[in-house]
Protein backbone atom coordinates (compact mmCIF):
# COMPACT_ATOMS: atom_id res chain seq x y z
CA UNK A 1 77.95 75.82 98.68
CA UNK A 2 77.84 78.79 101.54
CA UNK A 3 80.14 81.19 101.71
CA UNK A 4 83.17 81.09 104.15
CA UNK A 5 82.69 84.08 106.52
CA UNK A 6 86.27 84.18 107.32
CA UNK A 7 87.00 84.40 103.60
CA UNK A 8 84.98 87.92 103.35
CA UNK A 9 85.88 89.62 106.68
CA UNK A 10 88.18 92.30 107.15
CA UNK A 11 90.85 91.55 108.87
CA UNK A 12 91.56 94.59 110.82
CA UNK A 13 94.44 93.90 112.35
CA UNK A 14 96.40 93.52 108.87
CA UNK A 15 94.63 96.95 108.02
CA UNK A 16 96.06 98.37 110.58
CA UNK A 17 99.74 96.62 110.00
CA UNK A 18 99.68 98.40 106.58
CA UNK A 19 98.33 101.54 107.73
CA UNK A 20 101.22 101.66 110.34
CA UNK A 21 103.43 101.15 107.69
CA UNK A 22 102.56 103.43 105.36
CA UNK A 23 102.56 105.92 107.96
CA UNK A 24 105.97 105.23 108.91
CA UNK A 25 107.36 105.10 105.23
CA UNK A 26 105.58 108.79 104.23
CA UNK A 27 106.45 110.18 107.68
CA UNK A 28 110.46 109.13 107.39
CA UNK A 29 109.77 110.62 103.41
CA UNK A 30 108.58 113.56 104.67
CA UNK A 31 110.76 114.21 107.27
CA UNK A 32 113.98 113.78 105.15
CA UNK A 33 113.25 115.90 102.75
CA UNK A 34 112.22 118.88 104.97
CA UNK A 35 115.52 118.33 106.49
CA UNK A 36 117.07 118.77 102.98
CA UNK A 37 114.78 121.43 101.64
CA UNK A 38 115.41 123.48 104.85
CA UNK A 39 119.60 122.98 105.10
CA UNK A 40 120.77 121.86 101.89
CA UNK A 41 120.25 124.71 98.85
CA UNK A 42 119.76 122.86 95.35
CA UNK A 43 122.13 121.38 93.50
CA UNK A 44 124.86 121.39 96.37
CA UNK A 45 126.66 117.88 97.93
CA UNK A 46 127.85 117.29 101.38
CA UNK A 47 129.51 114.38 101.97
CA UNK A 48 128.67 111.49 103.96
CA UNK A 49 131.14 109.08 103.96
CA UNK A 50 133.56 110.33 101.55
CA UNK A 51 132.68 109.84 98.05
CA UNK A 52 130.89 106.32 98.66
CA UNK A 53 127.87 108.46 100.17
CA UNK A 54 126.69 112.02 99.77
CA UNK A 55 124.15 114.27 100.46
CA UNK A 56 122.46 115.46 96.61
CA UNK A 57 119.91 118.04 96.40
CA UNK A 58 117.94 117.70 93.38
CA UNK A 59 114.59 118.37 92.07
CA UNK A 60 113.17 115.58 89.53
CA UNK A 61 110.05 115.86 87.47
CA UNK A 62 110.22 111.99 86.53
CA UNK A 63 109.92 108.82 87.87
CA UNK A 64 112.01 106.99 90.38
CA UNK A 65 115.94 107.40 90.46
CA UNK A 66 115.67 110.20 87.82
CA UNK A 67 113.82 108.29 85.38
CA UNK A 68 111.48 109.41 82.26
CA UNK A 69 112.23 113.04 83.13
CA UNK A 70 109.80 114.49 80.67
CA UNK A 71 106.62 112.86 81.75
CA UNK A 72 105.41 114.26 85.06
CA UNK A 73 102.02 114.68 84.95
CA UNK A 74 101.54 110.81 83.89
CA UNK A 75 103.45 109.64 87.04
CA UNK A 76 101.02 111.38 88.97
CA UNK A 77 98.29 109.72 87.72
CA UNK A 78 100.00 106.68 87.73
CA UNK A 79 100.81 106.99 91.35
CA UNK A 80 97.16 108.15 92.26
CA UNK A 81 96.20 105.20 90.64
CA UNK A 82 98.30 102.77 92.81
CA UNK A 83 96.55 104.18 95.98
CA UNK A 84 93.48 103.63 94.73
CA UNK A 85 94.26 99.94 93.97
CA UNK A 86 96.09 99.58 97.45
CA UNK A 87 92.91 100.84 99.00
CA UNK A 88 90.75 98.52 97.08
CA UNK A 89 92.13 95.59 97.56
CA UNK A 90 93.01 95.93 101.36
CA UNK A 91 90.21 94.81 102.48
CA UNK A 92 91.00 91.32 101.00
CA UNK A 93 94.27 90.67 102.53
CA UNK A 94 94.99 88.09 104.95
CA UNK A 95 98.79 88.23 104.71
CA UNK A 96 100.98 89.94 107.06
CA UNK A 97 103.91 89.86 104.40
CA UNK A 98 101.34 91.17 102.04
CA UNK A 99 100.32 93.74 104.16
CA UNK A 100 103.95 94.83 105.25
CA UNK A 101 104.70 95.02 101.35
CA UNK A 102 101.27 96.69 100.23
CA UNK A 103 101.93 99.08 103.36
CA UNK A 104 105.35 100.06 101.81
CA UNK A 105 104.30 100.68 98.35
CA UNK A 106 101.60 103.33 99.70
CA UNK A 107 103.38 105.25 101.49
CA UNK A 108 106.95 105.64 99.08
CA UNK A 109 103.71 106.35 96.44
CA UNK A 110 102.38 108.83 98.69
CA UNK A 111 105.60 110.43 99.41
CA UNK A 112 106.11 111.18 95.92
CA UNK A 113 102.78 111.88 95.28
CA UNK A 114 102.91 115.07 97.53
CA UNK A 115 105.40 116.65 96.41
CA UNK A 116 103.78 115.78 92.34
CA UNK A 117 101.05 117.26 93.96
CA UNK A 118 101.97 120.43 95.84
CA UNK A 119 105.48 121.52 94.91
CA UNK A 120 106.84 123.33 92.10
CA UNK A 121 105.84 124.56 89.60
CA UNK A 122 102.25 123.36 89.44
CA UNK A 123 99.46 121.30 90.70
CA UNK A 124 100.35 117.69 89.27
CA UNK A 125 103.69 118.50 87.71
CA UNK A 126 105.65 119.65 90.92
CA UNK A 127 109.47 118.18 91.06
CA UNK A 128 110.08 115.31 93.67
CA UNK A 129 113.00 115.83 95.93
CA UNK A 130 115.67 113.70 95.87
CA UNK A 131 119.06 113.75 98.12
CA UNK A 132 120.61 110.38 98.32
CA UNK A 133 123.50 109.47 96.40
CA UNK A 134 125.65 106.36 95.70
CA UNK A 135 128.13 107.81 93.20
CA UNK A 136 130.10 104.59 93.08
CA UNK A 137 127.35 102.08 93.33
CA UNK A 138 124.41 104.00 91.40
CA UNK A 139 124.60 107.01 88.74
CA UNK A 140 120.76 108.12 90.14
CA UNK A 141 119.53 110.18 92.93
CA UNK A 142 116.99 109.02 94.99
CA UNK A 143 115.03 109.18 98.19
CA UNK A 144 113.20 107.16 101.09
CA UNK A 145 110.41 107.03 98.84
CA UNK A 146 112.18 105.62 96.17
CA UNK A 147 113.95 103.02 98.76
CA UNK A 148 110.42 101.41 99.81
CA UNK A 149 108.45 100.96 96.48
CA UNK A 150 111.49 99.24 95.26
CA UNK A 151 111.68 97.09 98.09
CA UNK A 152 108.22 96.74 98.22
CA UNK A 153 108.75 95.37 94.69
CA UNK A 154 111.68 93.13 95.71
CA UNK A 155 109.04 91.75 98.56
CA UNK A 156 106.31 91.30 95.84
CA UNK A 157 108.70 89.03 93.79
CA UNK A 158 109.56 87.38 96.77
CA UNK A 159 105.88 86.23 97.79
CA UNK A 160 105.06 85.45 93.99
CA UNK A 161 107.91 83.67 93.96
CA UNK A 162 107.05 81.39 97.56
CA UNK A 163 103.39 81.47 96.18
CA UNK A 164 101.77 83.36 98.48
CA UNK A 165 98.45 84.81 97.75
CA UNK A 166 96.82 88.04 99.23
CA UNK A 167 94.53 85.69 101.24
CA UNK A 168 97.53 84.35 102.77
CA UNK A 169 96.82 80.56 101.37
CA UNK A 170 99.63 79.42 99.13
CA UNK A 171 100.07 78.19 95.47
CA UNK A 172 101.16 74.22 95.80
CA UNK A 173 104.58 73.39 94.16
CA UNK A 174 104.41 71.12 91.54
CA UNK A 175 105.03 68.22 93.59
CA UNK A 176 102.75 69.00 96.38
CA UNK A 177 100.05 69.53 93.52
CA UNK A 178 100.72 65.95 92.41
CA UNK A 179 100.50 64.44 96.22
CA UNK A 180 97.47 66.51 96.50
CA UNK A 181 95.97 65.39 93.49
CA UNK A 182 96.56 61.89 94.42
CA UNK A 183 94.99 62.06 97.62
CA UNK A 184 92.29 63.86 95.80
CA UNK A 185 91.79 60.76 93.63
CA UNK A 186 91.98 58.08 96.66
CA UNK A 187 89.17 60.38 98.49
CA UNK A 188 87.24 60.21 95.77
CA UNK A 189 87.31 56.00 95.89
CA UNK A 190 89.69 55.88 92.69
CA UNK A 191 92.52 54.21 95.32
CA UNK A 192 90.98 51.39 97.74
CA UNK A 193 90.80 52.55 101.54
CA UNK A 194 93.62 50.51 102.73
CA UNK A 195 96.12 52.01 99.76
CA UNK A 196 94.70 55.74 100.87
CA UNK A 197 95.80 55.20 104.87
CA UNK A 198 99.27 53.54 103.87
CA UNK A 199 99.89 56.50 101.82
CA UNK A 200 99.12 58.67 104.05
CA UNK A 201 101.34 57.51 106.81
């Protein structure tokens, strides 16, 4: 059988949905935390909207939401790995939603990543910033990095849940596979004609 052309072309237009995306997630990241780095001085609180919502200042060397504290250097190579992936399997998508969500997940990663990668104390082990604070919702500190690869989590659920593929076709329920299965068998001359066309109407 010959391949399907459309099935191995780019599509750039979904490239460049996920690119804008990312973009706009490390940009906002970035931004935020200048903001904070520049007014705020570590450690201190301004408040928001009372104590539902404050303004934090910390510096964490682990994961997400203040997680795994003692393990920096392995979230960095975790997180360069996740770019890699993203870039390697852009090129097959065919999914906006799958774009929109892989576009997410880059850019929270890269927002991290940078400051892993260039603030303190060292190459690979620097402290991400985090400011925003839920005291009565959430005991962690987080940031707009944080926000996006969660959601871009809660979106990944979401499409495996639907059964939507990175190709954009879609896993049949369990019903659908039995309709298509039957019409699979009537094609094939196991039903006669006249069955097939009633069924089908």
């Amino acid at each position: 059988m010959a391949p399907n052309p459309s099935a191995t072309k780019v599509s750039v237009r979904l490239l460049v949905a996920l690119a804008f995306v990312a973009v706009g997630v490390y940009a906002a990241d970035q931004i935020t935390k200048h903001l904070v780095t520049t007014t705020l001085v570590e450690g201190s609180s301004v408040d928001v909207l009372g104590d539902f919502f404050q303004l934090h200042f910390v510096k964490n060397p682990g994961a997400a939401f203040s997680l795994a504290s003692g393990s920096t250097w392995i979230f960095s190579l975790a997180a360069a790995a996740v770019v890699v992936a993203i870039i390697v399997f852009a090129r097959r998508i065919r999914s906006t939603a799958w774009a929109i969500m892989l576009g997410m997940l880059l850019g929270g990663t890269l927002g991290n990543l940078t400051d892993r990668l260039f603030r303190e104390p060292s190459f690979g082990m620097g402290h991400v910033v985090d400011f925003l604070y839920f005291p009565s919702l959430l005991p962690a500190i987080f940031n707009v990095a944080d926000i996006f690869i969660v959601s871009s989590m809660g979106l990944l659920l979401l499409l495996t849940l639907l059964g939507v593929n990175l190709d954009g076709t879609r896993v049949p329920s369990k019903r659908r596979q039995r309709e298509l299965d039957a019409r699979d068998a009537a094609t094939a001359g196991t039903v006669p004609p006249e069955t097939t066309s009633t069924d089908r109407s």
